[in-house]
Protein backbone atom coordinates (compact mmCIF):
# COMPACT_ATOMS: atom_id res chain seq x y z
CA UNK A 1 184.08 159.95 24.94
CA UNK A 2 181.76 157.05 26.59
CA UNK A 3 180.38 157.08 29.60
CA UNK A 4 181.27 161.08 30.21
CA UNK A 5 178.69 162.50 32.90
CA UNK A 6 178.56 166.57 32.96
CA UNK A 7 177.40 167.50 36.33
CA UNK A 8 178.05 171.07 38.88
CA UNK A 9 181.32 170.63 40.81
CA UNK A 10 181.14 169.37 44.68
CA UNK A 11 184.51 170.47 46.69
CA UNK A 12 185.49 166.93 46.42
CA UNK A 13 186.47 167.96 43.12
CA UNK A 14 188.80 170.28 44.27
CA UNK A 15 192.29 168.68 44.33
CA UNK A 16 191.62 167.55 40.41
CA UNK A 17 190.17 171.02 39.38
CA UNK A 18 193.16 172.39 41.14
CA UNK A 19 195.33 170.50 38.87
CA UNK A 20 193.66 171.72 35.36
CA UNK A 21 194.05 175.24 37.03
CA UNK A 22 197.73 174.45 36.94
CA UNK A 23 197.68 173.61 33.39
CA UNK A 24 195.24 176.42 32.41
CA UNK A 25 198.01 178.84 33.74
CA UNK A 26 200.82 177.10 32.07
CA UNK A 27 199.51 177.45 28.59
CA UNK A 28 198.75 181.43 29.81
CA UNK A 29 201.69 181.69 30.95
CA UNK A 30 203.54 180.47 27.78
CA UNK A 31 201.54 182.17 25.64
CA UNK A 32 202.03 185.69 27.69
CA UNK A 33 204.89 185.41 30.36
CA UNK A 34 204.46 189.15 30.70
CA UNK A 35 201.45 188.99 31.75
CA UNK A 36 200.80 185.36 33.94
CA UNK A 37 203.00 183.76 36.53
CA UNK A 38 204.69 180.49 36.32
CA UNK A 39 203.40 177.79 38.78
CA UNK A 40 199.87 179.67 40.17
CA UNK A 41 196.06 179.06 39.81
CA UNK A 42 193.82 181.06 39.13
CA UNK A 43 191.59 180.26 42.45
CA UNK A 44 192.82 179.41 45.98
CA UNK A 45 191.47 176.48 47.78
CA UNK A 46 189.31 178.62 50.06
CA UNK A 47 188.35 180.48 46.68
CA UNK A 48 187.44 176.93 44.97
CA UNK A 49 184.64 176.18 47.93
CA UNK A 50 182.94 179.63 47.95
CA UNK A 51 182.36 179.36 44.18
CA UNK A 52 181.18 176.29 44.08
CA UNK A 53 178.80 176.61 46.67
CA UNK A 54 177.36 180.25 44.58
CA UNK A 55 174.92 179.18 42.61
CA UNK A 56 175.19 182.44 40.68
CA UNK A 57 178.48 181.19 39.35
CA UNK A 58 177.84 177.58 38.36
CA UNK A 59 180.81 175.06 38.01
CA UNK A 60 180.45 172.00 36.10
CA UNK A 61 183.02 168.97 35.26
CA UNK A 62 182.89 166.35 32.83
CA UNK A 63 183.60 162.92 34.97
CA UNK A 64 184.06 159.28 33.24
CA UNK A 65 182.96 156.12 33.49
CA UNK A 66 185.49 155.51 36.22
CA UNK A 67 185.34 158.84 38.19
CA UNK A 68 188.23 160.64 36.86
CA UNK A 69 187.27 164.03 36.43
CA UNK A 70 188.31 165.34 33.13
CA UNK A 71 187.63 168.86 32.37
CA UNK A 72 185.41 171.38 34.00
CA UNK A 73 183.94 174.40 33.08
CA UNK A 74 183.65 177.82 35.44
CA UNK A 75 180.64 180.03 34.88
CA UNK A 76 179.23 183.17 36.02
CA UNK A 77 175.28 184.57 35.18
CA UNK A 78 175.44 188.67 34.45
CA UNK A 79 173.08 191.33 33.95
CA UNK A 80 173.08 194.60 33.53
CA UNK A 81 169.91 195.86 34.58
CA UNK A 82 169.30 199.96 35.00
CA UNK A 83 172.33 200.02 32.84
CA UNK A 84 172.62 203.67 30.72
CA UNK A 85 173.59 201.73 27.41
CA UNK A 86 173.16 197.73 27.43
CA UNK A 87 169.66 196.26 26.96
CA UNK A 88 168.85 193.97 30.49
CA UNK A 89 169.33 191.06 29.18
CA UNK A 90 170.59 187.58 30.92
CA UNK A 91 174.04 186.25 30.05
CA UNK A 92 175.86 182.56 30.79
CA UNK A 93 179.54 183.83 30.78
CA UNK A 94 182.29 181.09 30.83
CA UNK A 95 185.05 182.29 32.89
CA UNK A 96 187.62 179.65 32.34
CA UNK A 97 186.66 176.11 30.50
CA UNK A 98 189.41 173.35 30.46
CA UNK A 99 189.96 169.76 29.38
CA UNK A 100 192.82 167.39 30.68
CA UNK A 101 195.99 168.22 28.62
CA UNK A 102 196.64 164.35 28.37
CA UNK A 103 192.64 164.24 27.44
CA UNK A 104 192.21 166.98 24.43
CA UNK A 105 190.55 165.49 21.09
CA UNK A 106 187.95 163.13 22.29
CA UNK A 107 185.14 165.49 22.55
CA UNK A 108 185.08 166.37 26.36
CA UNK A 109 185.52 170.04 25.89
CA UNK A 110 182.69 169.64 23.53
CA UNK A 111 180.22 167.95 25.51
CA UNK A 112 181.04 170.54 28.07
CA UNK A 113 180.28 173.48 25.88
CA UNK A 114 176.85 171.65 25.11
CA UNK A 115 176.24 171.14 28.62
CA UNK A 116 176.75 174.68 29.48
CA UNK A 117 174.80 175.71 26.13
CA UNK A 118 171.94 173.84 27.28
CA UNK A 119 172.20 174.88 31.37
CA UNK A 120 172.14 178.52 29.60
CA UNK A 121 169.16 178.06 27.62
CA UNK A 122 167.29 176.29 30.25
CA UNK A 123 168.22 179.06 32.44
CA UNK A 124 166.48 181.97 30.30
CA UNK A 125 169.85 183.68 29.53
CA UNK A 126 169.82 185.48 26.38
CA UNK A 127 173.85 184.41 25.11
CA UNK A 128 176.60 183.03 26.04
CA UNK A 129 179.82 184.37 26.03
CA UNK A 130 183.63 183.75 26.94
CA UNK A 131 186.92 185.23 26.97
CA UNK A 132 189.89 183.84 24.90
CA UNK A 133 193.53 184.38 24.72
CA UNK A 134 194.42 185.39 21.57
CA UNK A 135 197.82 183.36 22.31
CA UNK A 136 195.93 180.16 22.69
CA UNK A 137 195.10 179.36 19.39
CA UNK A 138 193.90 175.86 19.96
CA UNK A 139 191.30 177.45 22.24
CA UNK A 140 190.21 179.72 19.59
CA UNK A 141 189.48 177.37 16.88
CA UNK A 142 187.51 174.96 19.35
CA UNK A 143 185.38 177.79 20.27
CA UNK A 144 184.87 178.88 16.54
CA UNK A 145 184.40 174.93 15.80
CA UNK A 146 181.51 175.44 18.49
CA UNK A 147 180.13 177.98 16.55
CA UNK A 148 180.81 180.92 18.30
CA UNK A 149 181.28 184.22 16.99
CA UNK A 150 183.92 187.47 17.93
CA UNK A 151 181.47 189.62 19.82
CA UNK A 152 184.43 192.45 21.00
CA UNK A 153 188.14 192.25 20.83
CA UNK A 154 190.05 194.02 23.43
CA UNK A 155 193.40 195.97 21.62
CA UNK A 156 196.56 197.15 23.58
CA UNK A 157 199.67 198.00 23.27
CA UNK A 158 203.01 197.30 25.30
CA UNK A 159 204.49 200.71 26.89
């Protein structure tokens, strides 16, 4: 897409990041009733604010030409430093990345990933990593098309 500008979040941006939330949950939900709630968010207004005034958990969006905000993508830096078994090492972890429902296939969520890539990299972390659904298929062949890799996979079964 033209004229997209990736920039970190501002509170103004909460009413439209509140509405990708919605959508984020939806496609949880669908994918795992049992598991998500119908009609939530993930953060609370209050919840939105503190975040994006942490600098330790960066939040950017992808705005366009005109100002609508399109897609944003929730981060959090980790280390595990005196740890008994992991090397102390700096990670970028995306907590929840999402593009516009009405927006998907014109390269937002893309030039979000690179954004975040880069703001990684630039940052001295070591990897990046991210959670996905296994549900949300769609989300798992972008992030493969971005070129990442499975680094765990988390089993269960229903009792």
């Amino acid at each position: 897409m033209e004229d997209l500008n990736i920039r970190r979040a501002c509170v103004g941006d909460i009413p439209r990041i509140d509405a990708l939330l919605e959508q984020v949950c939806l496609i949880h939900h669908e994918g795992r009733p049992d598991l998500f709630k119908y009609g939530t968010r993930k953060y609370t207004h209050g919840q939105l604010e503190e975040i994006i005034a942490d600098d330790s958990r960066p939040v950017f969006v992808a705005v366009d030409g005109s100002g609508y905000l399109c897609g944003y993508a929730f981060c959090i830096f980790i280390r595990h430093e005196n740890d008994n078994i992991l090397t102390d090492v700096r990670t970028l972890y995306i907590d929840d990345l999402c593009v516009d429902e009405n927006l998907r296939g014109r390269h937002i969520g893309s030039a979000l990933y690179a954004a975040v890539r880069k703001f990684a990299k630039d940052s001295g972390c070591y990897n990046l990593t991210l959670n996905v659904w296994s549900c949300n298929v769609s989300a798992m062949k972008f992030y493969e098309a971005c070129g990442l890799k499975p680094q765990k996979t988390i089993l269960e079964t229903l009792l």
